[in-house]
Protein backbone atom coordinates (compact mmCIF):
# COMPACT_ATOMS: atom_id res chain seq x y z
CA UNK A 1 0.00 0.00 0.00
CA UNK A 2 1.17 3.63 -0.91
CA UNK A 3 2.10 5.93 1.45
CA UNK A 4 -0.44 8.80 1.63
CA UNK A 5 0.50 11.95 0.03
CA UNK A 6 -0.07 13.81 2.84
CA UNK A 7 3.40 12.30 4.22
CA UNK A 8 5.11 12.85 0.95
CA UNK A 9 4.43 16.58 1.28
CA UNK A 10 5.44 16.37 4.64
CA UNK A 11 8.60 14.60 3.75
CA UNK A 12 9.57 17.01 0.90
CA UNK A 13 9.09 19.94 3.67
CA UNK A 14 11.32 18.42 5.61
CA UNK A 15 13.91 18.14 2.72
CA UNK A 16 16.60 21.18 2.71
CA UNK A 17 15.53 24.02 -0.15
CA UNK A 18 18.87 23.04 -1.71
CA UNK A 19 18.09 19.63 -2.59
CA UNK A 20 14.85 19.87 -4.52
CA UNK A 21 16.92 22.48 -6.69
CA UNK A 22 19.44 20.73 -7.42
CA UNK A 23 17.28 17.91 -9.70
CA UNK A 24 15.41 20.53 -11.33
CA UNK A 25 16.82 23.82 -10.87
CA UNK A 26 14.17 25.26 -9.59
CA UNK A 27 11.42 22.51 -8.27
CA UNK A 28 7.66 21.52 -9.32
CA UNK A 29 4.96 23.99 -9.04
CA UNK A 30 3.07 21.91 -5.69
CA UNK A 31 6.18 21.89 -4.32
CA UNK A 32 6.89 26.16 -4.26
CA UNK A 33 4.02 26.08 -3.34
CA UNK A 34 4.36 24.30 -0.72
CA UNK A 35 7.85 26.04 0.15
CA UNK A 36 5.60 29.06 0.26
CA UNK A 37 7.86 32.24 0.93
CA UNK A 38 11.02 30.09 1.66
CA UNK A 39 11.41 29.19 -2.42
CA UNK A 40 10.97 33.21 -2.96
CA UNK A 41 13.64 33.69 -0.93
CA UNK A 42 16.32 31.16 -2.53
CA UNK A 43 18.77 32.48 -4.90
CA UNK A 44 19.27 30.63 -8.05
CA UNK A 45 22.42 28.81 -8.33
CA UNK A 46 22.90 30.60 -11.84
CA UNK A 47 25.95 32.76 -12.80
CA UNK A 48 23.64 35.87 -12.58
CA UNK A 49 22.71 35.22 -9.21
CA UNK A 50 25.78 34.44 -7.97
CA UNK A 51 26.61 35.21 -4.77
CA UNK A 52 29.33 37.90 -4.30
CA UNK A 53 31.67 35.13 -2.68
CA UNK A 54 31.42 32.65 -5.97
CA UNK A 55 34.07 32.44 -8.45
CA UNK A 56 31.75 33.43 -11.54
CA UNK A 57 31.46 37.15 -10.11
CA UNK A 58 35.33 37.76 -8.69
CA UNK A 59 36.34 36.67 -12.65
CA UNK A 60 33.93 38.92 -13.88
CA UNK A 61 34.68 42.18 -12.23
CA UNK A 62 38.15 41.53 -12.79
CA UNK A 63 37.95 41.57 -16.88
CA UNK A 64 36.00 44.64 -16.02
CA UNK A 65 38.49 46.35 -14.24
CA UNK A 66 40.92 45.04 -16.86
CA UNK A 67 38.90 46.50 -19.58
CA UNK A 68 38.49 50.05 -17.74
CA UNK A 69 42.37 50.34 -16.93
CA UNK A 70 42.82 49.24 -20.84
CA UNK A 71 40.72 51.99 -22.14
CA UNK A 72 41.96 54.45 -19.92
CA UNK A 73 45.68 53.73 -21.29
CA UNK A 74 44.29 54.03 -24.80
CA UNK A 75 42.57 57.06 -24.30
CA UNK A 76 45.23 59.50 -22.61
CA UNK A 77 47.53 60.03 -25.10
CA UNK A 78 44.43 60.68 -27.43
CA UNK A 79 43.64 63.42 -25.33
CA UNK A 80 46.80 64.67 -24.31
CA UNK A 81 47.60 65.41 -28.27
CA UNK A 82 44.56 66.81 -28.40
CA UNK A 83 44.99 69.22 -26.02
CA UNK A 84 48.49 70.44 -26.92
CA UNK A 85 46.74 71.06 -30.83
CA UNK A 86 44.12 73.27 -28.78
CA UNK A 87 46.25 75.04 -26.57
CA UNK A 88 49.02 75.40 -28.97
CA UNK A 89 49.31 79.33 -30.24
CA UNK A 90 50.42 78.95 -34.02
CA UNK A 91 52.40 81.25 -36.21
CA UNK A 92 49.67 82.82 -38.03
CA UNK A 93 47.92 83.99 -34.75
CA UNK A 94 51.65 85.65 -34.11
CA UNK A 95 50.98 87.29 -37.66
CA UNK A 96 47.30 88.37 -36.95
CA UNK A 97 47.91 90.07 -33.87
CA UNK A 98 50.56 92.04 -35.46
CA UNK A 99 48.49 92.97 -37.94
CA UNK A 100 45.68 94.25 -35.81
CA UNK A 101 48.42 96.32 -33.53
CA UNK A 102 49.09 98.22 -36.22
CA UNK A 103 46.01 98.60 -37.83
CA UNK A 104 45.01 99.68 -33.88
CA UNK A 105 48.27 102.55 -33.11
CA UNK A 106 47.47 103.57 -37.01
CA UNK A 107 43.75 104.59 -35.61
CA UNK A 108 45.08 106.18 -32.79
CA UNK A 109 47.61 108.09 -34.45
CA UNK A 110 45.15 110.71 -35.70
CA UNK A 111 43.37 110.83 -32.31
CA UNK A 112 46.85 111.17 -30.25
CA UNK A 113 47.84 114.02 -32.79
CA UNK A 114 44.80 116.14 -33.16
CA UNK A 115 42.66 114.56 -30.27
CA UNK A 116 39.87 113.85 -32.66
CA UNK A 117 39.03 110.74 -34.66
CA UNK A 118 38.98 111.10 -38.51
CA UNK A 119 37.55 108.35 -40.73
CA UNK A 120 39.90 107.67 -43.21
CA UNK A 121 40.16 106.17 -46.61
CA UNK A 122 43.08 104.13 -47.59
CA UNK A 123 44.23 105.31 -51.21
CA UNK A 124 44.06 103.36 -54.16
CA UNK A 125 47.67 101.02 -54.80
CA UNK A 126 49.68 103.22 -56.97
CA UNK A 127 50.69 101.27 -60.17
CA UNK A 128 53.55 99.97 -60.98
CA UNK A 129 56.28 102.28 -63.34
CA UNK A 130 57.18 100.11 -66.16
CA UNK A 131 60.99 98.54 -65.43
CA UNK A 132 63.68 99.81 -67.38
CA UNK A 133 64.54 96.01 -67.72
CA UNK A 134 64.22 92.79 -66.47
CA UNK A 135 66.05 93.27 -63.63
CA UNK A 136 65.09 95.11 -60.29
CA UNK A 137 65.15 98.60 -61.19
CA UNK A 138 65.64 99.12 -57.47
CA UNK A 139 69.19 97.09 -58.03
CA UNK A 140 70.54 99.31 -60.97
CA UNK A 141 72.95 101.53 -59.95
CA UNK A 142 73.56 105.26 -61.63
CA UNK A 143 75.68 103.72 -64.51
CA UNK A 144 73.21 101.50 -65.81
CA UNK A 145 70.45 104.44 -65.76
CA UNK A 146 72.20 106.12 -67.99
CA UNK A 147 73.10 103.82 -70.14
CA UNK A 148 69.48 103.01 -70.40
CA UNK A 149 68.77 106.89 -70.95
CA UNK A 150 71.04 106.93 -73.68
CA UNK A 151 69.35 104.04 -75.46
CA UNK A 152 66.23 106.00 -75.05
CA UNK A 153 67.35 108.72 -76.41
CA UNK A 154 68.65 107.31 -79.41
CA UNK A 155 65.73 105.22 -80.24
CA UNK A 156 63.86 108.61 -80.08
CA UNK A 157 66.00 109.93 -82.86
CA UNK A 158 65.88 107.35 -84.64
CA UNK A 159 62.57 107.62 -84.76
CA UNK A 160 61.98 111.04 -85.54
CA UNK A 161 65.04 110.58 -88.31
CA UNK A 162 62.60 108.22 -89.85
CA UNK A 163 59.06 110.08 -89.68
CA UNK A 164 61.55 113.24 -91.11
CA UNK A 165 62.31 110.69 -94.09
CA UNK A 166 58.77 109.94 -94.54
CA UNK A 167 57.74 113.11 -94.12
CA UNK A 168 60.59 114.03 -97.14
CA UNK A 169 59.15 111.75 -99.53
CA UNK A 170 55.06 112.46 -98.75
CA UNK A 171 56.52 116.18 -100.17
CA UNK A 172 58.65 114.84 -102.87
CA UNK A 173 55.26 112.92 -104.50
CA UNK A 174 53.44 116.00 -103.50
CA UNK A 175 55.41 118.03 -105.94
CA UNK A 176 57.12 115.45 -108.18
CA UNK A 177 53.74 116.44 -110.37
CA UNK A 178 54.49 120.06 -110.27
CA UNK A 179 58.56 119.74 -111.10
CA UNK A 180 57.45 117.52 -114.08
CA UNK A 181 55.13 120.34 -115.19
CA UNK A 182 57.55 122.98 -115.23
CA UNK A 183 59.95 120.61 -117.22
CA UNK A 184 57.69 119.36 -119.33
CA UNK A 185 57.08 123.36 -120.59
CA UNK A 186 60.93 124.32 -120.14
CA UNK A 187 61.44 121.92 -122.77
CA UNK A 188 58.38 122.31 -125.10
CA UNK A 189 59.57 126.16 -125.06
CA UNK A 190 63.15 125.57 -126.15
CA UNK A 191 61.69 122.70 -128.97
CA UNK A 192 59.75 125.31 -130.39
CA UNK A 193 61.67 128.45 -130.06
CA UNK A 194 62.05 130.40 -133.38
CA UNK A 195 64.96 131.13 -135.29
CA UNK A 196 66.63 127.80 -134.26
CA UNK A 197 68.76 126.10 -136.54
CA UNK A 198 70.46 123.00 -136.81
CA UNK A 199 74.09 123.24 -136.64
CA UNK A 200 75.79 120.50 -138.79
CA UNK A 201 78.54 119.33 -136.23
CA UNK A 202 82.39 119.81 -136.61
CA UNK A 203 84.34 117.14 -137.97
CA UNK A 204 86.22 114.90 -134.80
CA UNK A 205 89.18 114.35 -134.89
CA UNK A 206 91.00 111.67 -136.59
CA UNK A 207 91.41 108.77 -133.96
CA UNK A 208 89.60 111.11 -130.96
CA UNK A 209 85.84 109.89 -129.85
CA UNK A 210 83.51 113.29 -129.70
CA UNK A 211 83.06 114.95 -126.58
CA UNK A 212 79.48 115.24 -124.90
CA UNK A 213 77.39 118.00 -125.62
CA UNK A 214 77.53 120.51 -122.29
CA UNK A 215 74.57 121.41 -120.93
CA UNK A 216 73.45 124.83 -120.81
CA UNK A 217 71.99 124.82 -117.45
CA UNK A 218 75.53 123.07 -116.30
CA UNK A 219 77.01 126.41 -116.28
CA UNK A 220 76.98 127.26 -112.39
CA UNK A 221 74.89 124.51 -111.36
CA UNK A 222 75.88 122.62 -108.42
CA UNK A 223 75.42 119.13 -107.67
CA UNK A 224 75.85 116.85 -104.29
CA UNK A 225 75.70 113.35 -104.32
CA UNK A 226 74.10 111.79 -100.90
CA UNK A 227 74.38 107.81 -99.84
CA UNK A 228 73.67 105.93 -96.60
CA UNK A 229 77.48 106.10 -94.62
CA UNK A 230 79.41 102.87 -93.88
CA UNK A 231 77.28 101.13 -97.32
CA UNK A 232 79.26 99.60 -99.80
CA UNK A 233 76.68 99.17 -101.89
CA UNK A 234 75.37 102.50 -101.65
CA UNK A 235 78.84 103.76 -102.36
CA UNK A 236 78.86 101.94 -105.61
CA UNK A 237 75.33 103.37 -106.68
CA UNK A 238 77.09 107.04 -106.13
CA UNK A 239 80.02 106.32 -108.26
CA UNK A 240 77.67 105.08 -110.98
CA UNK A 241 75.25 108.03 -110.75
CA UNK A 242 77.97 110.34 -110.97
CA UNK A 243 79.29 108.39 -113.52
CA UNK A 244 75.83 108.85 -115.44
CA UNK A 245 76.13 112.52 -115.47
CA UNK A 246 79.76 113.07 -116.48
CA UNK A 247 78.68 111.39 -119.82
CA UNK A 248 75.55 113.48 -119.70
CA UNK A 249 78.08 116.57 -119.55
CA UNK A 250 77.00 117.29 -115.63
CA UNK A 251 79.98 117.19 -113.09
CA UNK A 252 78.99 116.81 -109.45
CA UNK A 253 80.10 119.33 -106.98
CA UNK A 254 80.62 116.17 -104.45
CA UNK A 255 79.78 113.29 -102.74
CA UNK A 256 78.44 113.63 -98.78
CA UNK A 257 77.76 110.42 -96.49
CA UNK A 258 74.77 110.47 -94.11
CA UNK A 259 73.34 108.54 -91.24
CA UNK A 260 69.58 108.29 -93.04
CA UNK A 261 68.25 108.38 -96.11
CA UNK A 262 65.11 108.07 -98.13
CA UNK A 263 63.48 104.90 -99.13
CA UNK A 264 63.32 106.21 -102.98
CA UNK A 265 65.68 107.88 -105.54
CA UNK A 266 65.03 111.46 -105.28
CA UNK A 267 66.42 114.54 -106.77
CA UNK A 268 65.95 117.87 -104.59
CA UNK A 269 66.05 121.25 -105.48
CA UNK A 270 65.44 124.65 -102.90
CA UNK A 271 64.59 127.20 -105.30
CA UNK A 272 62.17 127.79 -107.90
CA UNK A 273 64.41 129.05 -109.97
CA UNK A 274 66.07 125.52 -110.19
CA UNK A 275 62.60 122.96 -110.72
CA UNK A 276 63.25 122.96 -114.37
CA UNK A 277 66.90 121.99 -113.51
CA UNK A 278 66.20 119.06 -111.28
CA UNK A 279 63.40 117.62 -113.45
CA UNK A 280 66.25 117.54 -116.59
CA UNK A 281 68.71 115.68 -114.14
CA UNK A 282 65.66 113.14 -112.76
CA UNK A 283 64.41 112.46 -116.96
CA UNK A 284 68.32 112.20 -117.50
CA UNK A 285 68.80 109.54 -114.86
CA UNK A 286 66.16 107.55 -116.02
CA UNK A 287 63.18 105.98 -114.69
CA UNK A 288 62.24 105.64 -110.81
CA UNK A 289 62.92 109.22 -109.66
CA UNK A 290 61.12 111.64 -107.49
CA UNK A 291 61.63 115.33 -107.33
CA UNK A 292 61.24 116.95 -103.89
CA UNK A 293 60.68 120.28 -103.57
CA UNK A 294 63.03 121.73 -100.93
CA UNK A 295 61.91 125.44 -100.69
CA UNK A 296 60.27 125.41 -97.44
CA UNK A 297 64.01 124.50 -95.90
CA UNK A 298 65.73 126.44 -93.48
CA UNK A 299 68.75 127.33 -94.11
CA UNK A 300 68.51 127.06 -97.35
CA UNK A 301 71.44 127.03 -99.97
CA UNK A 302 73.03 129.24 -102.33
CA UNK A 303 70.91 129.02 -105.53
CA UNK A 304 71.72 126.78 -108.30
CA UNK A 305 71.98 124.21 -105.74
CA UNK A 306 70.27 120.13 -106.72
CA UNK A 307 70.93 117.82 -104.31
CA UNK A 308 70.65 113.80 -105.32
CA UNK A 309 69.77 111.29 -102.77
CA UNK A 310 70.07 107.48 -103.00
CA UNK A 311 68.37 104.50 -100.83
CA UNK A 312 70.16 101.71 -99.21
CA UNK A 313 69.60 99.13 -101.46
């Protein structure tokens, strides 16, 4: 016969809390019931409820404290660069400051000086001069400014040597038409002039070659020979221009070297007198002459005077 369960509840009551936990953990619902407040009570024998004097726990807090003291050693020198990058003054602060001084003592100036405070408007930035060279014109000492003067200078003549050139030949086409007028009737008149008769010419001389006819206008008239100085080539076109009119009966008066010259072959006169005289010298030379009209030239030459000038080339 089976014990009544009335002494099997009794019996489990009787048992310690600790060993109807240990089969099951935690016991059957009749019997916490039956334990009443007493199973409330007992901790469980898991690692969460560990009791501060079990193993689990000491191991635990001591891979926290491991972790904290880790972290901590990680963390300081973080911070510590951190704070020297915020409390560290850098250069351009140094340059900053500066600036604002002055900008500060140059506000003050007017109010320490007159006691009152002006506004005042920076000026514009001046501009630059152009340099005399490449270099620093701060650098260049008193020799090389005026050495650069000097070039200056002579580029400026040079210059106005050339626009006087130009200048020269816009008159010589301006009254090339005129000269060639007057010619053109000089001649016509003495073509046409009555009681002119052809002269048979004198018999030469056995073994001599005739000499050129002289020119009338020959008689007193003087004529200068111009070419570009230090030009060969020039030099050579003199010789054969003056060549040209010693077989035309002309003989030149001389032969002058200058530093400029025209751009065209021109033949010059400076009175009016002598137009007619410098067109017969231009249609004697041949083709590809101007005549310039010179009369407006101070100081002018003795009359009679034609001047020739020939290009560089």
């Amino acid at each position: 016969m089976a014990p009544p369960m009335r002494d099997s509840a009794a019996t489990a009551l009787d048992r310690p809390a600790g060993a109807e936990m240990a089969a099951d953990g935690r016991g059957t619902p009749a019997r916490r019931h039956a334990q009443g407040p007493a199973w409330r009570a007992a901790p469980s024998p898991g690692l969460r409820h560990a009791r501060p004097g079990s193993g689990a726990g000491t191991g635990r807090r001591r891979w926290a404290r491991f972790g904290a003291a880790f972290g901590a050693a990680l963390l300081l020198p973080v911070l510590a660069l951190a704070g020297l990058v915020l409390l560290s003054d850098p250069p351009e602060r140094h340059h900053l400051a500066a600036a604002d001084q002055d900008a500060v003592e140059e506000r003050e100036a007017p109010r320490a000086a007159g006691g009152t405070v002006a506004a005042t408007v920076a000026p514009p930035p001046a501009r630059e001069a152009p340099a005399l060279s490449d270099a620093d014109p701060s650098a260049a000492g008193p020799a090389d400014l005026i050495a650069e003067l000097a070039r200056l200078r002579a580029a400026v003549a040079a210059e106005r040597a050339r626009l006087a050139v130009l200048r020269q030949e816009r008159e010589a086409l301006l009254a090339s038409l005129e000269a060639l007028r007057h010619g053109a009737a000089g001649g016509l008149a003495a073509a046409v002039a009555p009681g002119a008769a052809a002269v048979p010419p004198a018999p030469a001389e056995e073994g001599r070659p005739p000499a050129p006819p002289r020119a009338a206008e020959a008689e007193g008239l003087r004529i200068v020979l111009h070419h570009r100085a230090g030009s060969a080539s020039a030099a050579r076109a003199a010789a054969q221009v003056a060549a040209a009119l010693r077989e035309a009966g002309l003989e030149t008066a001389g032969t002058r070297e200058v530093p400029a010259v025209p751009s065209v072959r021109v033949v010059r006169y400076f009175h009016s007198a002598d137009a007619a005289a410098a067109a017969r010298i231009a249609a004697r030379l041949g083709r590809g002459w101007a005549i310039q009209d010179f009369r407006a030239f101070n100081p002018l030459p003795p009359p009679q005077t034609v001047e020739i000038w020939l290009p560089d080339r």
